[in-house]
Protein backbone atom coordinates (compact mmCIF):
# COMPACT_ATOMS: atom_id res chain seq x y z
CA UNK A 1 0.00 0.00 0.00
CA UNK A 2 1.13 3.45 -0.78
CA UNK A 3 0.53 7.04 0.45
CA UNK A 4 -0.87 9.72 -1.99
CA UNK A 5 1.52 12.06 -0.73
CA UNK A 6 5.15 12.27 0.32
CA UNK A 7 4.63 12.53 4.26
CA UNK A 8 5.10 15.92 6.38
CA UNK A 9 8.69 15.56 7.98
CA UNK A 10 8.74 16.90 11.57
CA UNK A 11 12.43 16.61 13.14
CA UNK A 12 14.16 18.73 15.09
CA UNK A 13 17.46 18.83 12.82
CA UNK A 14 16.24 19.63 9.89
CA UNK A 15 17.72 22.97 9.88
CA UNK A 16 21.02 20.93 8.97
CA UNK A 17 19.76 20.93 5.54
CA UNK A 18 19.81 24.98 5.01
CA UNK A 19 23.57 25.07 6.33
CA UNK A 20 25.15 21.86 4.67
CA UNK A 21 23.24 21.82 1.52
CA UNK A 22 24.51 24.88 -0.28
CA UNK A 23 21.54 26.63 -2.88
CA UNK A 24 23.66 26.25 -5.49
CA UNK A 25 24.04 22.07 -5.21
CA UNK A 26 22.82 20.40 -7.93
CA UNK A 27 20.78 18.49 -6.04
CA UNK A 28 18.76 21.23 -4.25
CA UNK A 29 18.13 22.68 -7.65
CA UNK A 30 16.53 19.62 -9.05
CA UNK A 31 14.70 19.56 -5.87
CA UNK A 32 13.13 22.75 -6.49
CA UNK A 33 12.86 22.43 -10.45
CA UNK A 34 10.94 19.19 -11.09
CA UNK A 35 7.83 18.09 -9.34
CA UNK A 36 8.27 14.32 -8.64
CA UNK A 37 4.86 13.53 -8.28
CA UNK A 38 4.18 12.11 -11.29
CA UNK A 39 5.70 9.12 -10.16
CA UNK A 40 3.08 8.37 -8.10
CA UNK A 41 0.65 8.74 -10.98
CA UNK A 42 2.81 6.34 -13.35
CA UNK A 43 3.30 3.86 -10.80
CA UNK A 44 -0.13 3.80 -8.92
CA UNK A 45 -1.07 0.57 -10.53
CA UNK A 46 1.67 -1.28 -9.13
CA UNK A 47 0.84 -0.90 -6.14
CA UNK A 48 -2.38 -2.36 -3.68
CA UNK A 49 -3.84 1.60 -2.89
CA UNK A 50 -5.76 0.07 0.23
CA UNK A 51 -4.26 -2.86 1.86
CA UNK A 52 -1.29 -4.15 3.22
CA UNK A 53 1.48 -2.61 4.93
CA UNK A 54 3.20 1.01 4.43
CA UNK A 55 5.70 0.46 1.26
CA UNK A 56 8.86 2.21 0.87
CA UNK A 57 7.67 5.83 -0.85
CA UNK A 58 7.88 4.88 -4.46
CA UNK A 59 9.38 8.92 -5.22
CA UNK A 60 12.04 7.97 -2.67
CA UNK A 61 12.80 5.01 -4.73
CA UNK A 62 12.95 6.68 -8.08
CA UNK A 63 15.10 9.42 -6.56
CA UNK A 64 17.66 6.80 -5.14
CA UNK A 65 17.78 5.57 -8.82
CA UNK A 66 18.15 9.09 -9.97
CA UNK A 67 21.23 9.20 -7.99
CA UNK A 68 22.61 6.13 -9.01
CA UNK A 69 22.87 7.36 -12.58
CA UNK A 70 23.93 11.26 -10.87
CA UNK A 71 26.82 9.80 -9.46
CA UNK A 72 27.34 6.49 -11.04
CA UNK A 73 26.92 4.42 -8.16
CA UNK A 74 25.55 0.82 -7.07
CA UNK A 75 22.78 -0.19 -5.83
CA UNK A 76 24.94 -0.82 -2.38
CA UNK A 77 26.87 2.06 -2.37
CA UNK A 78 24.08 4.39 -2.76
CA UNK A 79 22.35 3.23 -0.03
CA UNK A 80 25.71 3.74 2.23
CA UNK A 81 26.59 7.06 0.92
CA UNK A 82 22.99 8.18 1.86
CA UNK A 83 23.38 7.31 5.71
CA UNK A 84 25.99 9.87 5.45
CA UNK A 85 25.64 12.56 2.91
CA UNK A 86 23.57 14.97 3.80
CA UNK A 87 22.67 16.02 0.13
CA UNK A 88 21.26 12.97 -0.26
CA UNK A 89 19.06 11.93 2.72
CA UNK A 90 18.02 16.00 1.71
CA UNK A 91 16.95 14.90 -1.77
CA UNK A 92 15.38 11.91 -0.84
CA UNK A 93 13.35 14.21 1.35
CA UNK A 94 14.33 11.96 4.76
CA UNK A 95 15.06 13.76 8.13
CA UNK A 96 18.77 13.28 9.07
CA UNK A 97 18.46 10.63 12.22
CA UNK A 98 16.06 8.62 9.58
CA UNK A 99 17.26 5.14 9.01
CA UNK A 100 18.16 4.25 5.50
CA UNK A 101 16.49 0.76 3.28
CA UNK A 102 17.87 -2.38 2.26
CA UNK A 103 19.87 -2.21 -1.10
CA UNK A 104 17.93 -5.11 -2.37
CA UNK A 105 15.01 -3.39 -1.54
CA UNK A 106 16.27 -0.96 -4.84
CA UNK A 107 16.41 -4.13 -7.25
CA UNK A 108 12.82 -5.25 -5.85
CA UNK A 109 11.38 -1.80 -6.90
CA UNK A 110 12.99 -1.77 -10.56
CA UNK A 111 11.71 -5.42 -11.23
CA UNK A 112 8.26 -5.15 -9.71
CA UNK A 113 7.27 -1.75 -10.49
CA UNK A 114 9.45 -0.29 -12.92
CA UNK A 115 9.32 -3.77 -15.36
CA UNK A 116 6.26 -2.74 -17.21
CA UNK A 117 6.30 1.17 -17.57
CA UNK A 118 7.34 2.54 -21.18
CA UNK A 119 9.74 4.38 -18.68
CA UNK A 120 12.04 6.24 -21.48
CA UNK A 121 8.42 8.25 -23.00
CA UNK A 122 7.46 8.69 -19.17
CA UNK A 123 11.14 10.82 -18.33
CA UNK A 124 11.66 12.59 -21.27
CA UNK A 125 8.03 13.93 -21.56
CA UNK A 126 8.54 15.07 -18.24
CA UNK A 127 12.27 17.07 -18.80
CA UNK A 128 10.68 18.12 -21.88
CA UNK A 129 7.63 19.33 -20.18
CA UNK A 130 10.08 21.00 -17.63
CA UNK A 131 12.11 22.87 -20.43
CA UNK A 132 9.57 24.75 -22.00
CA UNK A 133 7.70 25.49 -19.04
CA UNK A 134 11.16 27.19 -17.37
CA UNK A 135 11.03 29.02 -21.08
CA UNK A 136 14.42 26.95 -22.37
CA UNK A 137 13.61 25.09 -25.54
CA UNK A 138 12.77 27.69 -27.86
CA UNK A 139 13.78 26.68 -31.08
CA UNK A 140 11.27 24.52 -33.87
CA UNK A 141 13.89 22.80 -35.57
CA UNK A 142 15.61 19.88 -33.99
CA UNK A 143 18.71 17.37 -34.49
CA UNK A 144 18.52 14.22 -35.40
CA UNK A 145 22.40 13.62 -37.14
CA UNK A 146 23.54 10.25 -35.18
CA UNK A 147 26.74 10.95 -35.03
CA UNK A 148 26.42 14.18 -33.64
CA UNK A 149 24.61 13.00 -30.57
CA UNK A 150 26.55 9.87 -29.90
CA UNK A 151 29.71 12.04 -30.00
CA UNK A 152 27.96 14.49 -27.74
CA UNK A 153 26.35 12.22 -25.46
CA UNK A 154 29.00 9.28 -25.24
CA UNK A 155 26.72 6.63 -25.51
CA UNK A 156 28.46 3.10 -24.94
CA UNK A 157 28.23 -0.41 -25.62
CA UNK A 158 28.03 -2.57 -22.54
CA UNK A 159 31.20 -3.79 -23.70
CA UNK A 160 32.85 -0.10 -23.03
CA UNK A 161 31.02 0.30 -20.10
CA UNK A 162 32.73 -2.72 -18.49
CA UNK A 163 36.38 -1.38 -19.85
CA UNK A 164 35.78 1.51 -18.53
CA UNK A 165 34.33 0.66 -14.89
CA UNK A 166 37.47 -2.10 -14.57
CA UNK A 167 39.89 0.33 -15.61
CA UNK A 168 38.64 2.66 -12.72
CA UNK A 169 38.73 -0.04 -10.16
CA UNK A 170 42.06 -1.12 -11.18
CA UNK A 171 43.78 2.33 -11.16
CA UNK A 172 41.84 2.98 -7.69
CA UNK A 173 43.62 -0.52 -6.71
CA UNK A 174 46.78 1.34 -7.88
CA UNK A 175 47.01 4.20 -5.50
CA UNK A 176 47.07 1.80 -2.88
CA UNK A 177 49.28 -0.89 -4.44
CA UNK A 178 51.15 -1.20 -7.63
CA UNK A 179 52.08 -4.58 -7.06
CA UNK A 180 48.46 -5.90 -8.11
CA UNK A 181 48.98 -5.61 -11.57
CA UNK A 182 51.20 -8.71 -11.54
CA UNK A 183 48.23 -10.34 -10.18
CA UNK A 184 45.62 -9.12 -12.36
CA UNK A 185 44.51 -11.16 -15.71
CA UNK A 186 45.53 -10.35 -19.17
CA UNK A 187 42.94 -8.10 -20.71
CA UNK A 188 40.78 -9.30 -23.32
CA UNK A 189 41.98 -8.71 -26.99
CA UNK A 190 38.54 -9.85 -28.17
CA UNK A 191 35.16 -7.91 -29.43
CA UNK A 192 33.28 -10.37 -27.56
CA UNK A 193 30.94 -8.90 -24.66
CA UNK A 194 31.17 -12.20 -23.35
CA UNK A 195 35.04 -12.37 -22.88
CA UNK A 196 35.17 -9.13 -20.74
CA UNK A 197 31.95 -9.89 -18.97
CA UNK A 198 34.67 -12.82 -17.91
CA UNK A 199 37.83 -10.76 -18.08
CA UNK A 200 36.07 -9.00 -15.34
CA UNK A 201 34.74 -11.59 -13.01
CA UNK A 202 38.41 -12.81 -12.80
CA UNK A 203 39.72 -9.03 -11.87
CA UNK A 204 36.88 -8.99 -9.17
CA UNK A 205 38.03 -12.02 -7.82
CA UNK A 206 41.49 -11.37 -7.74
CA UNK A 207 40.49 -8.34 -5.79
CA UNK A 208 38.34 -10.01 -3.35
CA UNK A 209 41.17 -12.04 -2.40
CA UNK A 210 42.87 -9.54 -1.12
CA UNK A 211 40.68 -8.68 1.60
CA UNK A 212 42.36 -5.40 2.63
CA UNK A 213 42.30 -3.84 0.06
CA UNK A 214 38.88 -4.11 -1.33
CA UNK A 215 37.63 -2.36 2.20
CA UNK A 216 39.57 0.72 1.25
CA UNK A 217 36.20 3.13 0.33
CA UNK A 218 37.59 4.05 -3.22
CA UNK A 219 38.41 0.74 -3.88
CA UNK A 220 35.06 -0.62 -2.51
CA UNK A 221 32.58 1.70 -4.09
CA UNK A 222 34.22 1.04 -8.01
CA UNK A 223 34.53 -2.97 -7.21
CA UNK A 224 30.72 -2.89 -6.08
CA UNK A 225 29.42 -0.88 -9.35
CA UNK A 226 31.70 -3.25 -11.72
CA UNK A 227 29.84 -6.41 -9.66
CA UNK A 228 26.30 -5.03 -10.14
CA UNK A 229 27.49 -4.52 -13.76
CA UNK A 230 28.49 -7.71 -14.60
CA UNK A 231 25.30 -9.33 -12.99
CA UNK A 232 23.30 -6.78 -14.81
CA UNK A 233 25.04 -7.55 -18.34
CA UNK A 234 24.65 -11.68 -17.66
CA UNK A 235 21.22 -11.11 -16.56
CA UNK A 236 20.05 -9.34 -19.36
CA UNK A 237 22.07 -11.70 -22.09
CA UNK A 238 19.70 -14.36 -20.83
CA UNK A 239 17.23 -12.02 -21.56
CA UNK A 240 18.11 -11.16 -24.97
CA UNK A 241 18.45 -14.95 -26.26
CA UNK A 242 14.05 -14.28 -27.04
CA UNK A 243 13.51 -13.76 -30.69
CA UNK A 244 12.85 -10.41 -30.52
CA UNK A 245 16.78 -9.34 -29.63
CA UNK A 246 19.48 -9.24 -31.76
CA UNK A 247 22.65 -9.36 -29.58
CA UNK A 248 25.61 -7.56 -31.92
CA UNK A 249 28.33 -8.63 -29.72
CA UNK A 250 30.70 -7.76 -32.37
CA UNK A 251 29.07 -4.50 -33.64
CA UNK A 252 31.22 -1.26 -33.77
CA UNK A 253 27.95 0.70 -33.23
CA UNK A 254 26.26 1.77 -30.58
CA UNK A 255 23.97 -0.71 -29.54
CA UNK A 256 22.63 -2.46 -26.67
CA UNK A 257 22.35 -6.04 -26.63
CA UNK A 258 21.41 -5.64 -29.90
CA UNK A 259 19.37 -2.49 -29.94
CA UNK A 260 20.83 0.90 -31.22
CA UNK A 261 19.34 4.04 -30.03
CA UNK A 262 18.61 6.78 -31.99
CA UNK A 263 18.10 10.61 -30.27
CA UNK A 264 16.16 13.60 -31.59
CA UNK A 265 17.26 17.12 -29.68
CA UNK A 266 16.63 20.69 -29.70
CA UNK A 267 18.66 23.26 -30.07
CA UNK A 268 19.53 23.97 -26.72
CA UNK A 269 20.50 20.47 -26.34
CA UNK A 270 17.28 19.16 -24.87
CA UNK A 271 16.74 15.09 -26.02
CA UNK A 272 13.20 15.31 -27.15
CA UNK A 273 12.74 11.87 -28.81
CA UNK A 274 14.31 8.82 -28.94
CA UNK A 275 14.13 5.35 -31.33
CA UNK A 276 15.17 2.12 -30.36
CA UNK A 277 16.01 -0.16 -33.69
CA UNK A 278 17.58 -3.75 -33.72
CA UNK A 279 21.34 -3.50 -34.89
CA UNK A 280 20.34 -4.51 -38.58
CA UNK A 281 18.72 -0.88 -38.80
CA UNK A 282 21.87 1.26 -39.08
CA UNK A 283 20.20 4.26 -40.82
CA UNK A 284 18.12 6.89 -37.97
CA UNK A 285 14.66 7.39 -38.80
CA UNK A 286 15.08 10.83 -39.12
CA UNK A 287 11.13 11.40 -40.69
CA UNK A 288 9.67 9.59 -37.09
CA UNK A 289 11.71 11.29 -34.99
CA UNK A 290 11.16 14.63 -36.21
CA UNK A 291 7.43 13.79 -36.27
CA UNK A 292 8.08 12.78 -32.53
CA UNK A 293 9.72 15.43 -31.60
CA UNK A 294 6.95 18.33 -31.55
CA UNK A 295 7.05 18.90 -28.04
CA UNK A 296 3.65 18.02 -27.65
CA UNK A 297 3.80 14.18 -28.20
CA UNK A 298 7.24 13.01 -27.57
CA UNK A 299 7.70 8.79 -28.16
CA UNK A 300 9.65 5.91 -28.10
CA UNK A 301 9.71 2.58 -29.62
CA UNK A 302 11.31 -0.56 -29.68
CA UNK A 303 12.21 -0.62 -25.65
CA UNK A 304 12.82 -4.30 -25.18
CA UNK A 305 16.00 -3.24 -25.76
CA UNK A 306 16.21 -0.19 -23.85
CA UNK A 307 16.98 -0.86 -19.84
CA UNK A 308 16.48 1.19 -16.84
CA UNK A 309 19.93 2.25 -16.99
CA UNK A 310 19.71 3.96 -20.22
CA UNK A 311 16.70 5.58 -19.62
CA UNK A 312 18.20 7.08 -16.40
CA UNK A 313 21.28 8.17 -18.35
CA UNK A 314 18.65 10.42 -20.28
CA UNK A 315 16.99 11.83 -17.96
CA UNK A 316 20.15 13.02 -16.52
CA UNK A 317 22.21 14.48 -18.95
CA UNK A 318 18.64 16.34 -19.44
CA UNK A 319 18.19 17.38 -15.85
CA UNK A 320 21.85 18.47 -15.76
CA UNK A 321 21.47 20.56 -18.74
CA UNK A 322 18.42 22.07 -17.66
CA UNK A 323 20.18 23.19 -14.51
CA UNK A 324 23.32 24.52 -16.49
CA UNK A 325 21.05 26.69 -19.14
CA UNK A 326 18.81 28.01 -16.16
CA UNK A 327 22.37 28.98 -14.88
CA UNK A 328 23.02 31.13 -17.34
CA UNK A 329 19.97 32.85 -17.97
């Protein structure tokens, strides 16, 4: 059972918030730009409105997967940082002495309410919605060149994403001891998702071995995020052997277990549309995105292929821009 509305909060510390969280933190200004209460609205069916227990405020939830994709972080260390980080517990709207939830609690919410919600249309309507009422997209033309946007927005192959996240860890390992990299396994010389997915279960549990150093913090945080990765990636490859995905392991392009995305933005740099295709489509369609992107209806299709991760990716890099062009007005 849910509430209708986020809950009054009556403690005597929250006057923390006003000294520690500065008006200029990124997070207080999403705070104050976006209403989140449309989660609610999207994600009312999900939940029993009359019976059973309390649950977990589902715009809590959303906004501890906002900050995952904020600050690149797992689903563990997220939870940790918040018990902490004032910014956080302030954005999640909790009072500072509140206790924080379970990390598993996080994957519970993304695969029993989030599973069936068309979830990329939902977040860019609403950052779209957001723009023009704060007066920023004010152009009628948009951009639809793909490699324009991928350039812009760095979108990556899970393959990248996992040489990427692994080369953090290990240069975090590093600072703390050069001698690991005799340990460490070769690197994969292959195009196969498959072979790093492995490359980097053996670096994690060369890591784990060494139980000292995986506690350092800066160690810990980048070794938890590469786990959740690779159990995110194996996960959905089980997903993707259905007939309707085309895995491209060895694709150059950008795709996602077989899916390419294709954005539409404004001007300003607003993404306004986006198109999922399998990998055989290499061409945009450049005529339905620019019917899509009239600020008025704003779509998606395709989104087997589009996870919760990407999705989040866009709403962010829209949020953050937002924030930046409001900055400068």
């Amino acid at each position: 059972m849910i509430q209708k509305q986020q809950s009054m909060l009556f403690s005597p510390f929250m006057a923390i918030y006003d000294l520690v969280v500065s008006k200029d933190h990124l997070l207080r200004k999403i705070n104050e730009m976006i209403d989140f209460s449309f989660v609610y609205d999207e994600l009312k069916d999900t939940y029993c409105l009359t019976n059973g227990r309390n649950a977990i405020d589902p715009i809590r939830m959303f906004k501890y997967l906002l900050l995952k994709s904020i600050y690149d972080l797992s689903d563990v260390d997220v939870v940790e940082r918040s018990k902490y980080d004032m910014s956080f517990k302030y954005f999640l709207h909790m009072a500072p002495e509140e206790s924080m939830i379970e990390a598993s609690s996080l994957t519970k919410f993304r695969k029993l309410r989030l599973r069936d919600l068309n979830l990329l249309d939902m977040l860019i309507n609403k950052t779209v919605e957001v723009a023009r009422e704060k007066g920023i997209i004010k152009s009628t033309s948009i951009i639809v060149d793909a490699t324009h946007t991928k350039a812009r927005y760095h979108q990556k192959s899970p393959k990248e994403i996992l040489m990427d996240r692994s080369k953090k860890l290990r240069k975090a390992v590093y600072t703390i001891d050069e001698t690991m990299k005799d340990k460490f396994p070769a690197k994969t010389t292959t195009d196969v998702l498959e072979d790093e997915i492995d490359y980097c279960q053996k670096l994690i549990d060369v890591i784990e071995k060494e139980g000292s150093i995986s506690e350092y913090p800066k160690v810990k945080e980048k070794l938890n995020l590469l786990k959740e990765t690779v159990a995110g990636d194996i996960e959905q490859l089980r997903i993707s052997e259905d007939q309707d995905a085309r895995v491209g392991h060895k694709s150059a392009d950008s795709s996602f277990f077989g899916y390419k995305t294709h954005l539409a933005m404004s001007e300003e740099r607003i993404i306004t549309a986006a198109i999922i295709t399998t990998c055989e489509k290499i061409e945009a369609k450049n005529s339905e995105l620019k019917h899509r992107h009239g600020y008025d209806v704003v779509s998606s299709s395709g989104l087997l292929g589009m996870n919760l991760q990407g999705a989040m990716a866009i709403f962010t890099v829209n949020l953050k821009r937002i924030v930046k062009l409001l900055d400068e007005k």
